[in-house]
N, C-alpha and C. Protein backbone atom coordinates (compact mmCIF):
# COMPACT_ATOMS: atom_id res chain seq x y z
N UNK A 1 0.82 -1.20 0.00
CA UNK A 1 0.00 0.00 0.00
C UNK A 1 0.86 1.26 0.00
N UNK A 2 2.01 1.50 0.57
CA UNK A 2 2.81 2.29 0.62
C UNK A 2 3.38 2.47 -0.97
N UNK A 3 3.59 1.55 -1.58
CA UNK A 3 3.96 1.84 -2.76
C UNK A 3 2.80 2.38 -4.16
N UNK A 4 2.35 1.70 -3.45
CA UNK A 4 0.66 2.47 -4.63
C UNK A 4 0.74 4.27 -4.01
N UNK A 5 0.66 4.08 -3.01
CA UNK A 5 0.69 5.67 -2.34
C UNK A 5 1.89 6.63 -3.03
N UNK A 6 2.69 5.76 -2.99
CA UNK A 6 3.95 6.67 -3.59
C UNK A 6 3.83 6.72 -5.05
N UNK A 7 3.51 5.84 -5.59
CA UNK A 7 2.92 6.10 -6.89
C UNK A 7 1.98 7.15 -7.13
N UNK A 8 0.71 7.22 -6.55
CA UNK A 8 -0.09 8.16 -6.59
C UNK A 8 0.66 9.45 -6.32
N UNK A 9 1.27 9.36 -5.58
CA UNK A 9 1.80 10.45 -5.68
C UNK A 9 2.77 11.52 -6.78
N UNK A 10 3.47 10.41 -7.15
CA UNK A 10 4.35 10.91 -8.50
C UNK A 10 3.32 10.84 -9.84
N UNK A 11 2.29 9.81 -9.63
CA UNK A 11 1.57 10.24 -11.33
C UNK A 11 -0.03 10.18 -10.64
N UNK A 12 -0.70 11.14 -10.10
CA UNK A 12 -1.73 11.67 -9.30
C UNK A 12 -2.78 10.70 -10.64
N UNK A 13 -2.56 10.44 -11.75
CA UNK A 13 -3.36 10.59 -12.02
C UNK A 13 -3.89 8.90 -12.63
N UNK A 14 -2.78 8.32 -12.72
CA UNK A 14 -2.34 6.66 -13.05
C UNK A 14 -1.66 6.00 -12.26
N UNK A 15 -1.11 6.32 -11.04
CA UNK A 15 -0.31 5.64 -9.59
C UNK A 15 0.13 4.81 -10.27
N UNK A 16 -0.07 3.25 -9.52
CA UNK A 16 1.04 2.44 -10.03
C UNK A 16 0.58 2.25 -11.13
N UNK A 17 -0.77 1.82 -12.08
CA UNK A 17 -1.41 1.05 -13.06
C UNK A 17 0.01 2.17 -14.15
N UNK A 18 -0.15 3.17 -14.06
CA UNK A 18 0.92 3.76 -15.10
C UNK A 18 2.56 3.68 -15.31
N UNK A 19 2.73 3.05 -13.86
CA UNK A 19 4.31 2.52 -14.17
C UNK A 19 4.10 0.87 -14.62
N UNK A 20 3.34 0.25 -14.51
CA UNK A 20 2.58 -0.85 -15.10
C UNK A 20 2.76 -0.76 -16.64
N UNK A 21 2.51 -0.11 -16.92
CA UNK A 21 1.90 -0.09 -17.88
C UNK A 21 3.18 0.49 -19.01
N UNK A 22 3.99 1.56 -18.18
CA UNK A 22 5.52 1.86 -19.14
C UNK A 22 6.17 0.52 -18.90
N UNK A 23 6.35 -0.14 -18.08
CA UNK A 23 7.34 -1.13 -17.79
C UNK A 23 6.98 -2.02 -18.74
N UNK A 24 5.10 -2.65 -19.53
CA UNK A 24 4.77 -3.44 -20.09
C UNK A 24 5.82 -2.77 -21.45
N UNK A 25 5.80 -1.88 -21.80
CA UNK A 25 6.08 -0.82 -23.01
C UNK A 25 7.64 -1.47 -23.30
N UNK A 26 8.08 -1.56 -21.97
CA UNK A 26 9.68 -1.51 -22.36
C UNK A 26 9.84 -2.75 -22.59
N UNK A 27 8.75 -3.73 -21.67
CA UNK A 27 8.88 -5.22 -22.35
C UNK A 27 8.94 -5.58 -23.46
N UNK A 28 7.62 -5.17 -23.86
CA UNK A 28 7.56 -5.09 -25.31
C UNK A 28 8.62 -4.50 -26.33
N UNK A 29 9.10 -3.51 -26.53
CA UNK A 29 9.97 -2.95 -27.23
C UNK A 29 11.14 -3.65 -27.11
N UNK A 30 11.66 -4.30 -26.03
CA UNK A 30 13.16 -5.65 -25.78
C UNK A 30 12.55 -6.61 -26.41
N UNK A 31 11.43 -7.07 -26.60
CA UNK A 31 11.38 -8.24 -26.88
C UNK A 31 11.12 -8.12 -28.55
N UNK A 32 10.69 -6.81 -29.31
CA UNK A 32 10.94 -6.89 -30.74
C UNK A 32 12.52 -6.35 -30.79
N UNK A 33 13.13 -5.72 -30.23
CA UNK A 33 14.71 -5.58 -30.26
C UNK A 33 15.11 -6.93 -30.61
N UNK A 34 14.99 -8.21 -29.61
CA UNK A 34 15.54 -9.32 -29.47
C UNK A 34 14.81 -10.17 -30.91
N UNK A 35 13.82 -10.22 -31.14
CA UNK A 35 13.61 -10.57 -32.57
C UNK A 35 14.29 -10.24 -33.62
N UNK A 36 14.83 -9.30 -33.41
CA UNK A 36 15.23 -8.56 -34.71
C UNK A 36 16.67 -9.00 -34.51
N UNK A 37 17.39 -8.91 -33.42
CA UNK A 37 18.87 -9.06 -33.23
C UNK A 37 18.69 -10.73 -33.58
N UNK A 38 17.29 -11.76 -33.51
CA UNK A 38 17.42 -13.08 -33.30
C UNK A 38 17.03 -13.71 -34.98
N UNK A 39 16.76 -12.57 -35.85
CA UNK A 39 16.19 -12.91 -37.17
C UNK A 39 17.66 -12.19 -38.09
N UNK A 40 18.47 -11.00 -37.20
CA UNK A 40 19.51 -10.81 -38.23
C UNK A 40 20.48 -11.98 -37.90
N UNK A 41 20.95 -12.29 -36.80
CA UNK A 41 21.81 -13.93 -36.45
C UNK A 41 21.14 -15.05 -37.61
N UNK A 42 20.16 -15.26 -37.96
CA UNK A 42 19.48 -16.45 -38.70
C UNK A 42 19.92 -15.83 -40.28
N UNK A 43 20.04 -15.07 -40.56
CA UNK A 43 20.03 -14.37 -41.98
C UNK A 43 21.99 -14.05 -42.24
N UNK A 44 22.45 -13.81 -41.23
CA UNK A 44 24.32 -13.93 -41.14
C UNK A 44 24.63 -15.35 -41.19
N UNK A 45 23.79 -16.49 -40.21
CA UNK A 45 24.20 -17.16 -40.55
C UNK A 45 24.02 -18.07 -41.85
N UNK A 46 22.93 -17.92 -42.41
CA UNK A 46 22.57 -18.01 -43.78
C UNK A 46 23.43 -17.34 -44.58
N UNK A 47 23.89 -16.48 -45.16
CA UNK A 47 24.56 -15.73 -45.70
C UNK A 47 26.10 -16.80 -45.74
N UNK A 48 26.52 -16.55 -44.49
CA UNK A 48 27.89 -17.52 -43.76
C UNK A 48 27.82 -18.85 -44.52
N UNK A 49 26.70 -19.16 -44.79
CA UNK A 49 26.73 -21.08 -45.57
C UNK A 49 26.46 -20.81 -46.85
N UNK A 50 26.28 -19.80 -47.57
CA UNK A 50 26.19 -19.46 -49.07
C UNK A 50 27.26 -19.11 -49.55
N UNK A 51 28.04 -18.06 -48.49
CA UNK A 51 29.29 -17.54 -48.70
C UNK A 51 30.66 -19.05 -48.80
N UNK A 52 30.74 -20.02 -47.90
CA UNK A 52 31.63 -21.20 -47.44
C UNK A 52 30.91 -21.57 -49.15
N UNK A 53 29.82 -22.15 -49.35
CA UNK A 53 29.50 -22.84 -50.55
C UNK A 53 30.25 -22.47 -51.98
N UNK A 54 29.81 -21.24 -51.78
CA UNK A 54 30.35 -20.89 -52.91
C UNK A 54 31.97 -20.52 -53.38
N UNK A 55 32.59 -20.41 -52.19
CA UNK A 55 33.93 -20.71 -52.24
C UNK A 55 34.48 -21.90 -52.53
N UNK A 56 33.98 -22.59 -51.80
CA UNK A 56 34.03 -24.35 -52.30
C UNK A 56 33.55 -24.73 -53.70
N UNK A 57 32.90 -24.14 -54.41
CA UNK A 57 32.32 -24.25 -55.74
C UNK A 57 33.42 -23.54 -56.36
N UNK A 58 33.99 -22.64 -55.83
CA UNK A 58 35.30 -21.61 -57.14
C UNK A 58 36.32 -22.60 -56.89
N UNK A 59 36.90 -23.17 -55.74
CA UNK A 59 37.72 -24.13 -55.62
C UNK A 59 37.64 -25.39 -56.44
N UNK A 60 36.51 -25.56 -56.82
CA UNK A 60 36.81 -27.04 -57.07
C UNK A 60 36.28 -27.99 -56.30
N UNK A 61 35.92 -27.82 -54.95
CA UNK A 61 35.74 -29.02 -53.84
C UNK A 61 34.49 -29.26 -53.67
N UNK A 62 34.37 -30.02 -53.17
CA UNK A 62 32.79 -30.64 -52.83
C UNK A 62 32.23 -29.96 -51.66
N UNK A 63 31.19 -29.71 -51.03
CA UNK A 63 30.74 -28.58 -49.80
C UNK A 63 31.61 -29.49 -48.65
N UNK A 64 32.07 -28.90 -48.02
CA UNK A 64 33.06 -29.24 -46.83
C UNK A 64 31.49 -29.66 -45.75
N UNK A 65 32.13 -31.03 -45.03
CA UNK A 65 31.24 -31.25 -43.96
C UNK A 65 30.73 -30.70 -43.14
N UNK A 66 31.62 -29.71 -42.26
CA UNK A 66 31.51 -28.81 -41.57
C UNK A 66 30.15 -27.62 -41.73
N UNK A 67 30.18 -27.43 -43.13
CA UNK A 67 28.97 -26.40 -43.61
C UNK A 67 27.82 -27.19 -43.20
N UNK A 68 26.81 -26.53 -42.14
CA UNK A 68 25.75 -27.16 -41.65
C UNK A 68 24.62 -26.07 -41.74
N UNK A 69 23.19 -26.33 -41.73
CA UNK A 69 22.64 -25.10 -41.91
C UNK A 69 22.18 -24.68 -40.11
N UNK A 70 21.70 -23.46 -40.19
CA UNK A 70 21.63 -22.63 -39.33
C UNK A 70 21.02 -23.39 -38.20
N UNK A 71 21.27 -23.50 -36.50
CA UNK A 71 21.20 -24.84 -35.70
C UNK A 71 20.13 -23.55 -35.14
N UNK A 72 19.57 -22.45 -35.62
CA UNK A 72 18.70 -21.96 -34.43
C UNK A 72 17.14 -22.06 -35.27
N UNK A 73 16.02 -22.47 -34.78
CA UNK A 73 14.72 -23.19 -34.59
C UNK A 73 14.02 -21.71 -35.01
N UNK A 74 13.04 -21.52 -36.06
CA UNK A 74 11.90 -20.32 -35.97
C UNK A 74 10.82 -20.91 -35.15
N UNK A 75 10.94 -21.69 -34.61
CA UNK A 75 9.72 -22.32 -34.01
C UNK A 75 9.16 -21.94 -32.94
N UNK A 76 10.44 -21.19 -32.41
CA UNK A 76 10.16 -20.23 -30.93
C UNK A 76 9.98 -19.18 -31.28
N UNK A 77 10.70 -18.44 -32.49
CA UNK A 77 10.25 -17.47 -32.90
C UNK A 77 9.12 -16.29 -32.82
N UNK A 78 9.30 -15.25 -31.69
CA UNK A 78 7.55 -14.82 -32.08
C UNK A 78 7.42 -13.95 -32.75
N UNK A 79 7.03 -14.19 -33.88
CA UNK A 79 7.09 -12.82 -35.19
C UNK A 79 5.50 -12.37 -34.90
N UNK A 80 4.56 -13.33 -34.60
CA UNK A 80 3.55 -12.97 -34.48
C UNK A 80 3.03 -11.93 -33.21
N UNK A 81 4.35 -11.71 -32.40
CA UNK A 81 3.59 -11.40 -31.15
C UNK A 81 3.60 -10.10 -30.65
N UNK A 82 4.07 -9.12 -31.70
CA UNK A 82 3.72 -7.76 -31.62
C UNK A 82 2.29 -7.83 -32.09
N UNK A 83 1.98 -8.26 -33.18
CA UNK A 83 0.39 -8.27 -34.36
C UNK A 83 -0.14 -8.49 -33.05
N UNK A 84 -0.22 -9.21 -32.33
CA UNK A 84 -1.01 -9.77 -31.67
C UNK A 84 -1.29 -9.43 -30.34
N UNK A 85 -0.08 -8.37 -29.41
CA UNK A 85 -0.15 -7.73 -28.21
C UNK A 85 0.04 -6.79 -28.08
N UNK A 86 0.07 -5.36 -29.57
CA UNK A 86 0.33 -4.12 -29.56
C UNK A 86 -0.59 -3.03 -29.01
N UNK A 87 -1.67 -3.40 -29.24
CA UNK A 87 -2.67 -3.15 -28.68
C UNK A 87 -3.31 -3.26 -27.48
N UNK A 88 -3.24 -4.15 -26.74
CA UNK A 88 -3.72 -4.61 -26.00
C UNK A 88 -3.49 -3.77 -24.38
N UNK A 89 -2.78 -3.22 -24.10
CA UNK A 89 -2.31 -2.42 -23.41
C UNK A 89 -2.41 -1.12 -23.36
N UNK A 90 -2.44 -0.70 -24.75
CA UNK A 90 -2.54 1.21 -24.94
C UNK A 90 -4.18 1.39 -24.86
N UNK A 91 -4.98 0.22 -25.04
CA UNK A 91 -6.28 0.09 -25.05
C UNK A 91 -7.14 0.78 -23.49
N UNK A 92 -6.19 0.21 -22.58
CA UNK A 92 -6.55 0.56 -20.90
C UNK A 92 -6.36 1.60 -20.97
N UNK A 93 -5.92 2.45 -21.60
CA UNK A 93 -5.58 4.01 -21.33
C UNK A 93 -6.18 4.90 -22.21
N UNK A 94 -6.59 4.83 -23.00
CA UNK A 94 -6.87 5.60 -24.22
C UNK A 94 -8.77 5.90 -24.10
């Protein structure tokens, strides 16, 4: 209760529900940061096995074993989950 109080006090007009509610903001915004830093890693390393290939193709050699494709999963991926929770939050306030 002390902390709702102190809230009210600094935003008279949203107490805590409004630091709630920036903190959801910043969640959100790290977690499309981290998509994006987790979709350019998938696309370098793509790049990285086109680049090895095709050196091996000017050489002469057969694709070296080692060339494996990219070991990280879109399956966790949430591309969908801005579409889907951008809203949902600015909605309580507006």
């Amino acid at each position: 209760m002390v902390y709702e109080a102190n809230a009210r006090l600094r935003d008279p007009v949203y107490g805590c529900a409004g630091s709630i509610c920036q903190l959801q903001k910043q969640v959100s915004d790290l977690q499309a940061q981290l998509a994006k830093a987790q979709a350019e890693i998938v696309n370098m390393q793509c790049q990285q096995a086109n680049f090895m290939a095709l050196i091996c193709m000017e050489m002469g050699q057969s694709t070296p074993q080692t060339i494996s494709p990219p070991q990280q999963s879109l399956d966790n991926f949430p591309m969908n989950y801005l579409d889907d929770n951008i809203g949902s939050w600015e909605t309580l306030w507006t």
